[in-house]
PDB file of N, CA and C in Angstrom:
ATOM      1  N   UNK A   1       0.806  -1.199   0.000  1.00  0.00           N
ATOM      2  CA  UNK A   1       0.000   0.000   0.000  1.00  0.00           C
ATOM      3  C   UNK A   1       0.848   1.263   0.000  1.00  0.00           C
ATOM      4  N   UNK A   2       1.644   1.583   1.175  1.00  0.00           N
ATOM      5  CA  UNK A   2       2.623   2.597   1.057  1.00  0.00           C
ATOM      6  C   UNK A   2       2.501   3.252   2.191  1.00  0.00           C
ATOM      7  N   UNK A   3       3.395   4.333   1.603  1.00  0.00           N
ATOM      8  CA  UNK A   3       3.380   5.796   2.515  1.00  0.00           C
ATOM      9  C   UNK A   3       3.320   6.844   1.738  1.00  0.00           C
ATOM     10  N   UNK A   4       2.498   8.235   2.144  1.00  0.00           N
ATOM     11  CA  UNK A   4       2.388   9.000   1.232  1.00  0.00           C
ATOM     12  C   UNK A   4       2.512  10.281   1.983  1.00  0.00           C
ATOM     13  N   UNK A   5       2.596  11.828   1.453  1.00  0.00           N
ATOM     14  CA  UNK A   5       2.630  12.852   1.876  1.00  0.00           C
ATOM     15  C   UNK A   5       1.870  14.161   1.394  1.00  0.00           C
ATOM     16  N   UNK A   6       0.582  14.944   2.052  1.00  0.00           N
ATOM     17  CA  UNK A   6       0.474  16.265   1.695  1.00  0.00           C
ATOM     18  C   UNK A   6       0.658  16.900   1.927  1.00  0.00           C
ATOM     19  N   UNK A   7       1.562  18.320   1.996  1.00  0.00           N
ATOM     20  CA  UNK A   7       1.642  19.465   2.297  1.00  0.00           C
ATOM     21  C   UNK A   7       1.100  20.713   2.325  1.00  0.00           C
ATOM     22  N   UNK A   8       0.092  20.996   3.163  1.00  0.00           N
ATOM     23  CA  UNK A   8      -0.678  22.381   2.300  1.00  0.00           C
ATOM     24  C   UNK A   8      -0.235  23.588   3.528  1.00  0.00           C
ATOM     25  N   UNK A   9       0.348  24.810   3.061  1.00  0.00           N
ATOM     26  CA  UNK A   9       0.507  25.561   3.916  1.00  0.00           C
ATOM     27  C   UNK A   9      -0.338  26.620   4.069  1.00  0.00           C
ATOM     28  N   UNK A  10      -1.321  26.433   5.133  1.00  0.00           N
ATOM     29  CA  UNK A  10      -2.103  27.235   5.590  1.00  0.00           C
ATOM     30  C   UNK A  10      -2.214  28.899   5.693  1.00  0.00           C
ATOM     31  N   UNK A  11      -0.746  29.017   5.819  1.00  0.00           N
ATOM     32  CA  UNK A  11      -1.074  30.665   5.794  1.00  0.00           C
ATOM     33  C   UNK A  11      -1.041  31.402   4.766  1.00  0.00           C
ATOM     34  N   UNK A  12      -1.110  30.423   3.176  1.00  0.00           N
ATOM     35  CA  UNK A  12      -1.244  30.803   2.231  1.00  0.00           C
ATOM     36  C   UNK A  12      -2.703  30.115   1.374  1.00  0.00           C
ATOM     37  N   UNK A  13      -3.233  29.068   2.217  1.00  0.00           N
ATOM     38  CA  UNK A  13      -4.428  28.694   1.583  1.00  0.00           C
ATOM     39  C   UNK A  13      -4.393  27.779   0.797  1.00  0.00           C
ATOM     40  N   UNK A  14      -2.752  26.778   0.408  1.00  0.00           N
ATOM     41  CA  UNK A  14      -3.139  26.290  -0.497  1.00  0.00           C
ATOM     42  C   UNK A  14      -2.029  24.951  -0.761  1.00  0.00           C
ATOM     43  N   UNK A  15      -1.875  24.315  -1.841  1.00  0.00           N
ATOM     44  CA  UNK A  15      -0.525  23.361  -1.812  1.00  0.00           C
ATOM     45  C   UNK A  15       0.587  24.079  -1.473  1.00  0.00           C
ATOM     46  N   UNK A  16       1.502  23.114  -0.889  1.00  0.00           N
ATOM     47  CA  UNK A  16       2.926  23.507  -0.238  1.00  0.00           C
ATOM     48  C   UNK A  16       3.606  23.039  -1.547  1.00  0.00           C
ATOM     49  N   UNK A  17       3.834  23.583  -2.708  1.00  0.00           N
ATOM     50  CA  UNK A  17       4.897  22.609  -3.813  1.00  0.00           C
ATOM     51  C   UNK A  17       6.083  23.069  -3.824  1.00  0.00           C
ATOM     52  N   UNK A  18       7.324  22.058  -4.105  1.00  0.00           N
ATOM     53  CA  UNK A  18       8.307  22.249  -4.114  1.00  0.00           C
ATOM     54  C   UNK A  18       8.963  21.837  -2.614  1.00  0.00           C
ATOM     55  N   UNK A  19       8.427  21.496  -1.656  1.00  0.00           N
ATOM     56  CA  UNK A  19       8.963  20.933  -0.232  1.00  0.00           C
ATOM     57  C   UNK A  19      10.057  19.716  -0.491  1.00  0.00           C
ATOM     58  N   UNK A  20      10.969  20.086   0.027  1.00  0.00           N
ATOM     59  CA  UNK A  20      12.025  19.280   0.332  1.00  0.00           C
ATOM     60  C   UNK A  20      11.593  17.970   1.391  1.00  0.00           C
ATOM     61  N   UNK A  21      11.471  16.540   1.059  1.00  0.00           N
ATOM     62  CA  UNK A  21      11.291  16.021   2.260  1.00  0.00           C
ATOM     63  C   UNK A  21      11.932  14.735   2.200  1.00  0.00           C
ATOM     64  N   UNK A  22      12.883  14.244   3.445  1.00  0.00           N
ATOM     65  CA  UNK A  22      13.446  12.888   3.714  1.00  0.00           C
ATOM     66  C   UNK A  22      12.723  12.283   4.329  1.00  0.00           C
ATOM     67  N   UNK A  23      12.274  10.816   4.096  1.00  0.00           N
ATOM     68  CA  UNK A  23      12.014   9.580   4.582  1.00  0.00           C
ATOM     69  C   UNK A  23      12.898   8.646   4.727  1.00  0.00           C
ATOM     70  N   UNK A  24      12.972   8.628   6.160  1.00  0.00           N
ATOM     71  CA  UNK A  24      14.025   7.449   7.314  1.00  0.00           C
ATOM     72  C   UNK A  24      13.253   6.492   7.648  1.00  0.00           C
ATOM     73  N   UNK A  25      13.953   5.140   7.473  1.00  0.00           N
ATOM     74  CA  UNK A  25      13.747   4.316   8.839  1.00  0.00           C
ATOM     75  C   UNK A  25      14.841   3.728   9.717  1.00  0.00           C
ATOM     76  N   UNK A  26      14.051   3.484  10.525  1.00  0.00           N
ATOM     77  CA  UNK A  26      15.264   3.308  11.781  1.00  0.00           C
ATOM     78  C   UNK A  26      15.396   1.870  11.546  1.00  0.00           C
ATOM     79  N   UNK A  27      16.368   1.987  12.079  1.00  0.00           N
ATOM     80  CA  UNK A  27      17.327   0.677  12.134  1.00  0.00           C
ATOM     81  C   UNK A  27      18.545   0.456  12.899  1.00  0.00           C
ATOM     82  N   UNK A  28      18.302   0.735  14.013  1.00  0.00           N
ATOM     83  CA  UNK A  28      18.941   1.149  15.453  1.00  0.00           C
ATOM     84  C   UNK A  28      19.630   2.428  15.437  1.00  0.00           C
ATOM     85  N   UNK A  29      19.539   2.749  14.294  1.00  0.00           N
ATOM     86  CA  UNK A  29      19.671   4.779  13.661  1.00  0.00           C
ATOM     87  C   UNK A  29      18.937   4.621  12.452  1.00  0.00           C
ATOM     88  N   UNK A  30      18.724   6.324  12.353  1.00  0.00           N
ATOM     89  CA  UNK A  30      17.744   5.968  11.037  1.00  0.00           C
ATOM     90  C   UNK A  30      18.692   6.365   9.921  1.00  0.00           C
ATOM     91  N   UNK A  31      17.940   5.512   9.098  1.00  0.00           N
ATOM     92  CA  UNK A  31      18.851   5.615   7.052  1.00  0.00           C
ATOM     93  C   UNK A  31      17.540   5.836   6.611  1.00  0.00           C
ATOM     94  N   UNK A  32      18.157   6.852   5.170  1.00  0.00           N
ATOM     95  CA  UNK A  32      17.230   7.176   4.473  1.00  0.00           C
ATOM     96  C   UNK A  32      16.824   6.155   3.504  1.00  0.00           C
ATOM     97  N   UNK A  33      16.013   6.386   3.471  1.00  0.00           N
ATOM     98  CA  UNK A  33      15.069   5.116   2.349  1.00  0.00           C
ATOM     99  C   UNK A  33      14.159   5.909   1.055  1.00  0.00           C
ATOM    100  N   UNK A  34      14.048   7.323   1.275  1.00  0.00           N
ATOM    101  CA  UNK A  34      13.899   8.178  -0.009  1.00  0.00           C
ATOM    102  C   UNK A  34      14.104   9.616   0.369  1.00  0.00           C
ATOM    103  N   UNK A  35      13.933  10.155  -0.728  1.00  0.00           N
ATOM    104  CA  UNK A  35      14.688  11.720  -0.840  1.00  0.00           C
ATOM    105  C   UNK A  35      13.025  12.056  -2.232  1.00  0.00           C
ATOM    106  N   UNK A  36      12.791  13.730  -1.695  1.00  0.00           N
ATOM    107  CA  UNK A  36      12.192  13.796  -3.007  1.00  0.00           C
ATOM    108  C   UNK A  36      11.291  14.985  -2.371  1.00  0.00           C
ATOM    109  N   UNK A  37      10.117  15.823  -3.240  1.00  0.00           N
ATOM    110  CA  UNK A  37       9.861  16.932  -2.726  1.00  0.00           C
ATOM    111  C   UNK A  37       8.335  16.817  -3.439  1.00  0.00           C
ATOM    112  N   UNK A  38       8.304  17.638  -2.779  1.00  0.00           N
ATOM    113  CA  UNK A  38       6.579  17.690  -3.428  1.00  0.00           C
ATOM    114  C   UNK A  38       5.957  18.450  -4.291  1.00  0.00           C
ATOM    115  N   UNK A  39       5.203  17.578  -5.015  1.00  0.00           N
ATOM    116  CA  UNK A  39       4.700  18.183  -6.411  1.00  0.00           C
ATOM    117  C   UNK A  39       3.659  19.823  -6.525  1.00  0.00           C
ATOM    118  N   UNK A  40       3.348  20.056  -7.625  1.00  0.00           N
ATOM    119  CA  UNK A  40       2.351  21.573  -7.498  1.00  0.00           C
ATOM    120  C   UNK A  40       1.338  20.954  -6.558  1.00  0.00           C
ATOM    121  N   UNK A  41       0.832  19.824  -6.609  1.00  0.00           N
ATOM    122  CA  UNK A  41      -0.565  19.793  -5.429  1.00  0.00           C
ATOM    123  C   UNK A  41      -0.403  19.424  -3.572  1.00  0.00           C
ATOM    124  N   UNK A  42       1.421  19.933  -3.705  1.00  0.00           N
ATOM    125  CA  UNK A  42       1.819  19.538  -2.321  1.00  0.00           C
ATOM    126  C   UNK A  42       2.271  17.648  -1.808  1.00  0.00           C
ATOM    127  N   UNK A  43       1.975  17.156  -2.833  1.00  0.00           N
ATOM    128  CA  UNK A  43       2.066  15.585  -2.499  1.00  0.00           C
ATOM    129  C   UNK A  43       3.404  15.000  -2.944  1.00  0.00           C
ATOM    130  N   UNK A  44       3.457  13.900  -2.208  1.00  0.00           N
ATOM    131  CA  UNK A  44       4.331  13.137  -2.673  1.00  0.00           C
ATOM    132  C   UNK A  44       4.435  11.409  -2.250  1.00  0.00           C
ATOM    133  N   UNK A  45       4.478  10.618  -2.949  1.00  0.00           N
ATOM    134  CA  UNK A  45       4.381   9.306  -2.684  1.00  0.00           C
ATOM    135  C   UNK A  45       5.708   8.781  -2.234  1.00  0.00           C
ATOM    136  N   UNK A  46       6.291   8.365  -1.045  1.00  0.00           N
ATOM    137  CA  UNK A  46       7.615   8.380  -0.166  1.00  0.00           C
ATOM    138  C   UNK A  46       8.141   6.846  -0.726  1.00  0.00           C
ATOM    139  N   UNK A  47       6.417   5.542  -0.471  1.00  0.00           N
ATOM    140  CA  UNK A  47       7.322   4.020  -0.184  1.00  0.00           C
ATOM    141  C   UNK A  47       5.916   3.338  -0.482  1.00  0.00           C
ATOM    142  N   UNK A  48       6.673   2.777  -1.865  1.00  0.00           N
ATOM    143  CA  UNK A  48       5.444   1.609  -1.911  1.00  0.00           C
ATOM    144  C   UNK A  48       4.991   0.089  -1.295  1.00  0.00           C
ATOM    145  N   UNK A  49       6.034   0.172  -0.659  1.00  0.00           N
ATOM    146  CA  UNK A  49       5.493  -1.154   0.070  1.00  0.00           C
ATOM    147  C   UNK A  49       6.965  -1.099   1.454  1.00  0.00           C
ATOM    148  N   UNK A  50       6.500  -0.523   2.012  1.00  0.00           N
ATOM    149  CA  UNK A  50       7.051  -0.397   3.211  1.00  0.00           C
ATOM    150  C   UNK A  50       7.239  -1.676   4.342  1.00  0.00           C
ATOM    151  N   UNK A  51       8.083  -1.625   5.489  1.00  0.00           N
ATOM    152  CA  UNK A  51       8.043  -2.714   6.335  1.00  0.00           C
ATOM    153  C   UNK A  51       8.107  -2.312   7.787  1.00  0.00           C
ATOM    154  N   UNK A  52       7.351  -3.171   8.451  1.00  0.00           N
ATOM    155  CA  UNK A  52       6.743  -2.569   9.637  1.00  0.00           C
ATOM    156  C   UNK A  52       8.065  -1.831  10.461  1.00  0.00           C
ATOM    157  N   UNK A  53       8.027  -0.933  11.373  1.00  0.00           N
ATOM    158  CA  UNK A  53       9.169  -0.140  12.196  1.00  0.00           C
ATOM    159  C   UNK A  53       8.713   1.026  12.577  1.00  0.00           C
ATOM    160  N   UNK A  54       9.500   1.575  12.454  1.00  0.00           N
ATOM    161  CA  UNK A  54       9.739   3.143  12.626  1.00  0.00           C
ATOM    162  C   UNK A  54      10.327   3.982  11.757  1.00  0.00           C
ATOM    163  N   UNK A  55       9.497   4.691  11.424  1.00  0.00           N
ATOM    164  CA  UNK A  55       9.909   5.630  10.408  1.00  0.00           C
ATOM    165  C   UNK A  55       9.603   7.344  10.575  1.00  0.00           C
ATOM    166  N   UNK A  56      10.616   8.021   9.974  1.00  0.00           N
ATOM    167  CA  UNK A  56      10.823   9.531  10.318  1.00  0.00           C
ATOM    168  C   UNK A  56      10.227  10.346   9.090  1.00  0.00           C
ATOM    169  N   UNK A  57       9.935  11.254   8.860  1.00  0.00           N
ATOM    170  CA  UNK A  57       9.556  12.015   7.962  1.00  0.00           C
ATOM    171  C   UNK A  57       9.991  13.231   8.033  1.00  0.00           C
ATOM    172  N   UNK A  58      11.083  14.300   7.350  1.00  0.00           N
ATOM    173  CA  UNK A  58      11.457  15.335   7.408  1.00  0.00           C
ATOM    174  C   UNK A  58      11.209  16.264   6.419  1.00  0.00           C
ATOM    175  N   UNK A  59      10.684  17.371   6.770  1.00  0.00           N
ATOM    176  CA  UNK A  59      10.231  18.177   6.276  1.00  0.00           C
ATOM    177  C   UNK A  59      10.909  19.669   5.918  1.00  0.00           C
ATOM    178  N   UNK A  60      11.608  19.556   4.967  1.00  0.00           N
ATOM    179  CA  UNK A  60      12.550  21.139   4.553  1.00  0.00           C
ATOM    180  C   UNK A  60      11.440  22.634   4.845  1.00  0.00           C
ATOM    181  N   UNK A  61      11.207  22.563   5.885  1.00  0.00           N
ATOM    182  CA  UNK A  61      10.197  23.972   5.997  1.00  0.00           C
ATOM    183  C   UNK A  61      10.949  25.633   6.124  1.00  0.00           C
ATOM    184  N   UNK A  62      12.629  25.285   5.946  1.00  0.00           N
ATOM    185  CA  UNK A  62      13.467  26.410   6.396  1.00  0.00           C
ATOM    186  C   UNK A  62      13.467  27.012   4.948  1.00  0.00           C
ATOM    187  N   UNK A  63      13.750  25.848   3.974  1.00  0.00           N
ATOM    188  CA  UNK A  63      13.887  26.380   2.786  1.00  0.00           C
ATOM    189  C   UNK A  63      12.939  26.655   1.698  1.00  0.00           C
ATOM    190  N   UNK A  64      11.730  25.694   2.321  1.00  0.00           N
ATOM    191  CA  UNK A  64      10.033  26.321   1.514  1.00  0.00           C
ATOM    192  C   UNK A  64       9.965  27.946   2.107  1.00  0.00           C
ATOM    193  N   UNK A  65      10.114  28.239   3.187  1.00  0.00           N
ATOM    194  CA  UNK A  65       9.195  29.452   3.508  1.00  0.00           C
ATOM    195  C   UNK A  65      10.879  30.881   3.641  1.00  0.00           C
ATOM    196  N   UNK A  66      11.954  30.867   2.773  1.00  0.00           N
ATOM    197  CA  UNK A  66      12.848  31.102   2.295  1.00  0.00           C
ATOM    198  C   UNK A  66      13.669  31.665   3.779  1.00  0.00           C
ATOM    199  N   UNK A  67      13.450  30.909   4.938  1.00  0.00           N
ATOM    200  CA  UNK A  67      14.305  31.620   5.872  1.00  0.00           C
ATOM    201  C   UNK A  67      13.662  31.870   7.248  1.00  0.00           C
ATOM    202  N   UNK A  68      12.401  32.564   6.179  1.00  0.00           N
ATOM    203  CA  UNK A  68      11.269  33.004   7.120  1.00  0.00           C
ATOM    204  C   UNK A  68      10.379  32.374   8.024  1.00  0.00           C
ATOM    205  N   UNK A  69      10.916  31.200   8.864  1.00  0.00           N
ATOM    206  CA  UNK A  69       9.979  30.514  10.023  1.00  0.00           C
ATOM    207  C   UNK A  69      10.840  30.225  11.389  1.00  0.00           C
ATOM    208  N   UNK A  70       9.728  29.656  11.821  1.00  0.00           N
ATOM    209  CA  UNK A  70      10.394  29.299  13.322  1.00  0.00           C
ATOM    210  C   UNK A  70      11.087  28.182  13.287  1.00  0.00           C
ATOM    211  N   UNK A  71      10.399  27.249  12.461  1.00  0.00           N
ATOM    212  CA  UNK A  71      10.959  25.899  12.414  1.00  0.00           C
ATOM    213  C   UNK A  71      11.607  25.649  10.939  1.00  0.00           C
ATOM    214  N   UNK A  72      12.807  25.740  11.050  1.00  0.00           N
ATOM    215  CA  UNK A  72      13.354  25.180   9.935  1.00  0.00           C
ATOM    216  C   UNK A  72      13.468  24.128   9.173  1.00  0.00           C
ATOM    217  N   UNK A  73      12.851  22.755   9.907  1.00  0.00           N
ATOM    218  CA  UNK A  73      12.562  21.447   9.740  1.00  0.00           C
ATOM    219  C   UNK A  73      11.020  21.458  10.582  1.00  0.00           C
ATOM    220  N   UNK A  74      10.623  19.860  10.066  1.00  0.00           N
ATOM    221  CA  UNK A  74       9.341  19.810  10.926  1.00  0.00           C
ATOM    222  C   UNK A  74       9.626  18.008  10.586  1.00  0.00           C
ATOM    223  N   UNK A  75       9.808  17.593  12.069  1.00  0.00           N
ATOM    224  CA  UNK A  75      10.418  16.192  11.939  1.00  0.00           C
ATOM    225  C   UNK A  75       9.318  15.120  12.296  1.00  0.00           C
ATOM    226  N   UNK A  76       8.351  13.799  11.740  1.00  0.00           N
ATOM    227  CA  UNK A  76       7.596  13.632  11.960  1.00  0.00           C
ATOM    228  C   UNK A  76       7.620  11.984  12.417  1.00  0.00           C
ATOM    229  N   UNK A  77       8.045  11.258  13.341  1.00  0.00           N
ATOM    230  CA  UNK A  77       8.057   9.808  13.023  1.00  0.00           C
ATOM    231  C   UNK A  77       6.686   9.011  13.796  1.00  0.00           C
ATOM    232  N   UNK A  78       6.977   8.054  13.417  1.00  0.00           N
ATOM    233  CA  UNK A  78       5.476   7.122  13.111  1.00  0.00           C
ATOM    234  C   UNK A  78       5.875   5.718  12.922  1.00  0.00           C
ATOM    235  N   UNK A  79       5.234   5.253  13.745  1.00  0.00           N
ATOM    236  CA  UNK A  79       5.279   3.896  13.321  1.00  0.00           C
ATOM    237  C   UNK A  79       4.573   2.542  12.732  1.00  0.00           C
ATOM    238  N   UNK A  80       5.032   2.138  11.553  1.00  0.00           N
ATOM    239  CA  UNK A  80       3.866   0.712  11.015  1.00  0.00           C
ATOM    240  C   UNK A  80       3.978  -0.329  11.514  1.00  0.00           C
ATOM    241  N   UNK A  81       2.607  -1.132  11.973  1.00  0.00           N
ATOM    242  CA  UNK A  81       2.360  -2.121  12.499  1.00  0.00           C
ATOM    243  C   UNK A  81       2.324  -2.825  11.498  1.00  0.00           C
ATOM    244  N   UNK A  82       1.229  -2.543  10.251  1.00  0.00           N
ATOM    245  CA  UNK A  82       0.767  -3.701   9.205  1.00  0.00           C
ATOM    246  C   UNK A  82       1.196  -3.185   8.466  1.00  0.00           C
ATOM    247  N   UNK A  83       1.936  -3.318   7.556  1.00  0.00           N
ATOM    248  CA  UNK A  83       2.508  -2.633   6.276  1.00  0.00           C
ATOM    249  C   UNK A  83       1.435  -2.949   5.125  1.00  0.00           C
ATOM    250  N   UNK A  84       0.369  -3.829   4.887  1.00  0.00           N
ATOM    251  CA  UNK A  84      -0.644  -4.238   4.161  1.00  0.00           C
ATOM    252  C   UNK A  84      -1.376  -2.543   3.859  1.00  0.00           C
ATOM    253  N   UNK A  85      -1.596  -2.076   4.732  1.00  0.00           N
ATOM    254  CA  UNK A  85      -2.314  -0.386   5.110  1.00  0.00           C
ATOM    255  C   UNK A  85      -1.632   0.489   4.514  1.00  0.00           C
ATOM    256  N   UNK A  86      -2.466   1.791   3.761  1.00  0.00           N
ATOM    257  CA  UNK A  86      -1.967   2.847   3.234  1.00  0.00           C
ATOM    258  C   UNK A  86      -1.241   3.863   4.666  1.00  0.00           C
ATOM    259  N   UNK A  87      -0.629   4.717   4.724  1.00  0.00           N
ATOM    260  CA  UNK A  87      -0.124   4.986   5.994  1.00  0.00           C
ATOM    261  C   UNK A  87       0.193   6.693   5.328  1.00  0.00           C
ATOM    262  N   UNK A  88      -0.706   7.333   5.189  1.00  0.00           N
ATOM    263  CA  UNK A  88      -0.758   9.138   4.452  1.00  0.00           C
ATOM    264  C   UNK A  88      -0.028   9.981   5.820  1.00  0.00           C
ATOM    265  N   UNK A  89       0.453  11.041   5.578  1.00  0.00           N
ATOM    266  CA  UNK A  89       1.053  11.528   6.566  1.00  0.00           C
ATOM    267  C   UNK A  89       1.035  13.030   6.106  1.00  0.00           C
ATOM    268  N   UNK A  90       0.123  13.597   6.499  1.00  0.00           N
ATOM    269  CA  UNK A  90      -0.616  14.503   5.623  1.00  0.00           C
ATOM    270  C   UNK A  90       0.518  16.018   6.821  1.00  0.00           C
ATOM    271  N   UNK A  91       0.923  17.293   6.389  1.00  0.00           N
ATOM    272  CA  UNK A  91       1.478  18.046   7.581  1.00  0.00           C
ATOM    273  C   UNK A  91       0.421  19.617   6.757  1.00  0.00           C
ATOM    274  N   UNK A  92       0.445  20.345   7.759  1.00  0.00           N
ATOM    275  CA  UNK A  92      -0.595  21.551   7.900  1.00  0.00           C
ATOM    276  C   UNK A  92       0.397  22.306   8.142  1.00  0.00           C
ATOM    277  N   UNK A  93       1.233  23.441   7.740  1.00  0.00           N
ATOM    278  CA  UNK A  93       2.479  24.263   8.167  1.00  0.00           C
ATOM    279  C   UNK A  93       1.993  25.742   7.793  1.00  0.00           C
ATOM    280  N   UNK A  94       2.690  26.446   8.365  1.00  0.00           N
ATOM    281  CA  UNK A  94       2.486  27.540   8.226  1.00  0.00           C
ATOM    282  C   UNK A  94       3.999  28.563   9.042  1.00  0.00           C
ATOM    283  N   UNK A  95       4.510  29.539   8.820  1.00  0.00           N
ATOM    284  CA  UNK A  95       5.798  29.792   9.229  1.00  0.00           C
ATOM    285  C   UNK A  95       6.088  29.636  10.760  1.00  0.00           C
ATOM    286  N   UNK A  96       4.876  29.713  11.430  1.00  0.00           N
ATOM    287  CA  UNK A  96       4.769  29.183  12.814  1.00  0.00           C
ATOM    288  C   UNK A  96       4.405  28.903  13.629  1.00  0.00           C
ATOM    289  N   UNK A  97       3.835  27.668  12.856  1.00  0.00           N
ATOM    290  CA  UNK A  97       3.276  26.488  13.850  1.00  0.00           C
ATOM    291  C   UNK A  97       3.187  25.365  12.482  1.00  0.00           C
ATOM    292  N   UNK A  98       2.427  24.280  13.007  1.00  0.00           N
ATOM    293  CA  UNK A  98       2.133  23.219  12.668  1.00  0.00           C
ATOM    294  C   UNK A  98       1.854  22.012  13.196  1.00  0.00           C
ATOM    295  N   UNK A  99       0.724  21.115  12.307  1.00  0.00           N
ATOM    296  CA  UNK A  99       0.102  19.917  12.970  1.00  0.00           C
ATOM    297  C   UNK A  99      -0.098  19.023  11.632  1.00  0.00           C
ATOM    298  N   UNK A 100      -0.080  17.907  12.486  1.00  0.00           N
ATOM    299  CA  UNK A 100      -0.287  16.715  11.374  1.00  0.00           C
ATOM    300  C   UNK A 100      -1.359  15.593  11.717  1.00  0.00           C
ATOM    301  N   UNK A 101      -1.376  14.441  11.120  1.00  0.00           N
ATOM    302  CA  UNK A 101      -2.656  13.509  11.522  1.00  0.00           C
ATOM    303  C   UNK A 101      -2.461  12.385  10.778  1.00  0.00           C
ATOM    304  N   UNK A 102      -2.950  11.271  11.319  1.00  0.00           N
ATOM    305  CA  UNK A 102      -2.662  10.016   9.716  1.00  0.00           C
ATOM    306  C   UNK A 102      -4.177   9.900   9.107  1.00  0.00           C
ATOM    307  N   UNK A 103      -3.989  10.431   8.005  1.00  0.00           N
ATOM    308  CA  UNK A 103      -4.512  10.927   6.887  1.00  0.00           C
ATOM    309  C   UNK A 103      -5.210   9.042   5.896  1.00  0.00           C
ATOM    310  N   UNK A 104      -6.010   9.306   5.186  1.00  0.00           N
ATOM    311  CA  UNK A 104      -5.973   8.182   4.537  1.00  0.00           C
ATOM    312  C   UNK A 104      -5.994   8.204   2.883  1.00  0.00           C
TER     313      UNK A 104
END
C-alpha cells in the first residue's frame, strides 16, 4: 500500500509545492530510504510497500518558507504495524506552527 505525503501551507491557503522532504527508517539509527519533494498539489508518494518499524519524515520547511519561520525542519516519526495499510502523513504548516494527523 505505502506511505504517502500532503503538504498544504495554511497561511497561504493552499498546496505547499516544491517541499524538500526525507524519509528514514530506523534501524537502530535511522537511514534514508527516499529523498524527493513535493509536487504543485503539495504531495508526494515516499514508499510503496514499506516494512513494519519506525519511520521519520522530514520536512525542509526552512527552505520552503525562504528563511522566514520558526521551524526550519518539521520532523515527523510514526510507526507501522501492518505494512498491508496505506499509511498518508498529511502536515498543515504555516511559518509558525504546525500539525499533522494520519490521513488516509
Amino acid at each position: 500500500m505505502g506511505i504517502s505525503t500532503h503538504v498544504l501551507d495554511t497561511s497561504k491557503g493552499r498546496p505547499a509545492a516544491g517541499v524538500k522532504i526525507t524519509l528514514e527508517f530506523d534501524q537502530g539509527g535511522f537511514d534514508v530510504v527516499c529523498l524527493g519533494q513535493t509536487d504543485s498539489d503539495g504531495r508526494l508518494r515516499l514508499a510503496e510497500q514499506p516494512q513494519a518499524g519506525v519511520y521519520r519524515i522530514t520536512f525542509d520547511t526552512g527552505d520552503y518558507f525562504k528563511g522566514e519561520t520558526f521551524f526550519p525542519e518539521t520532523a515527523i516519526t510514526f510507526e507501522i504495524k501492518d505494512p498491508s495499510q496505506h499509511y498518508h502523513v498529511p502536515l498543515l504548516v504555516s511559518p509558525f506552527g504546525y500539525s499533522t494527523y494520519r490521513g488516509s
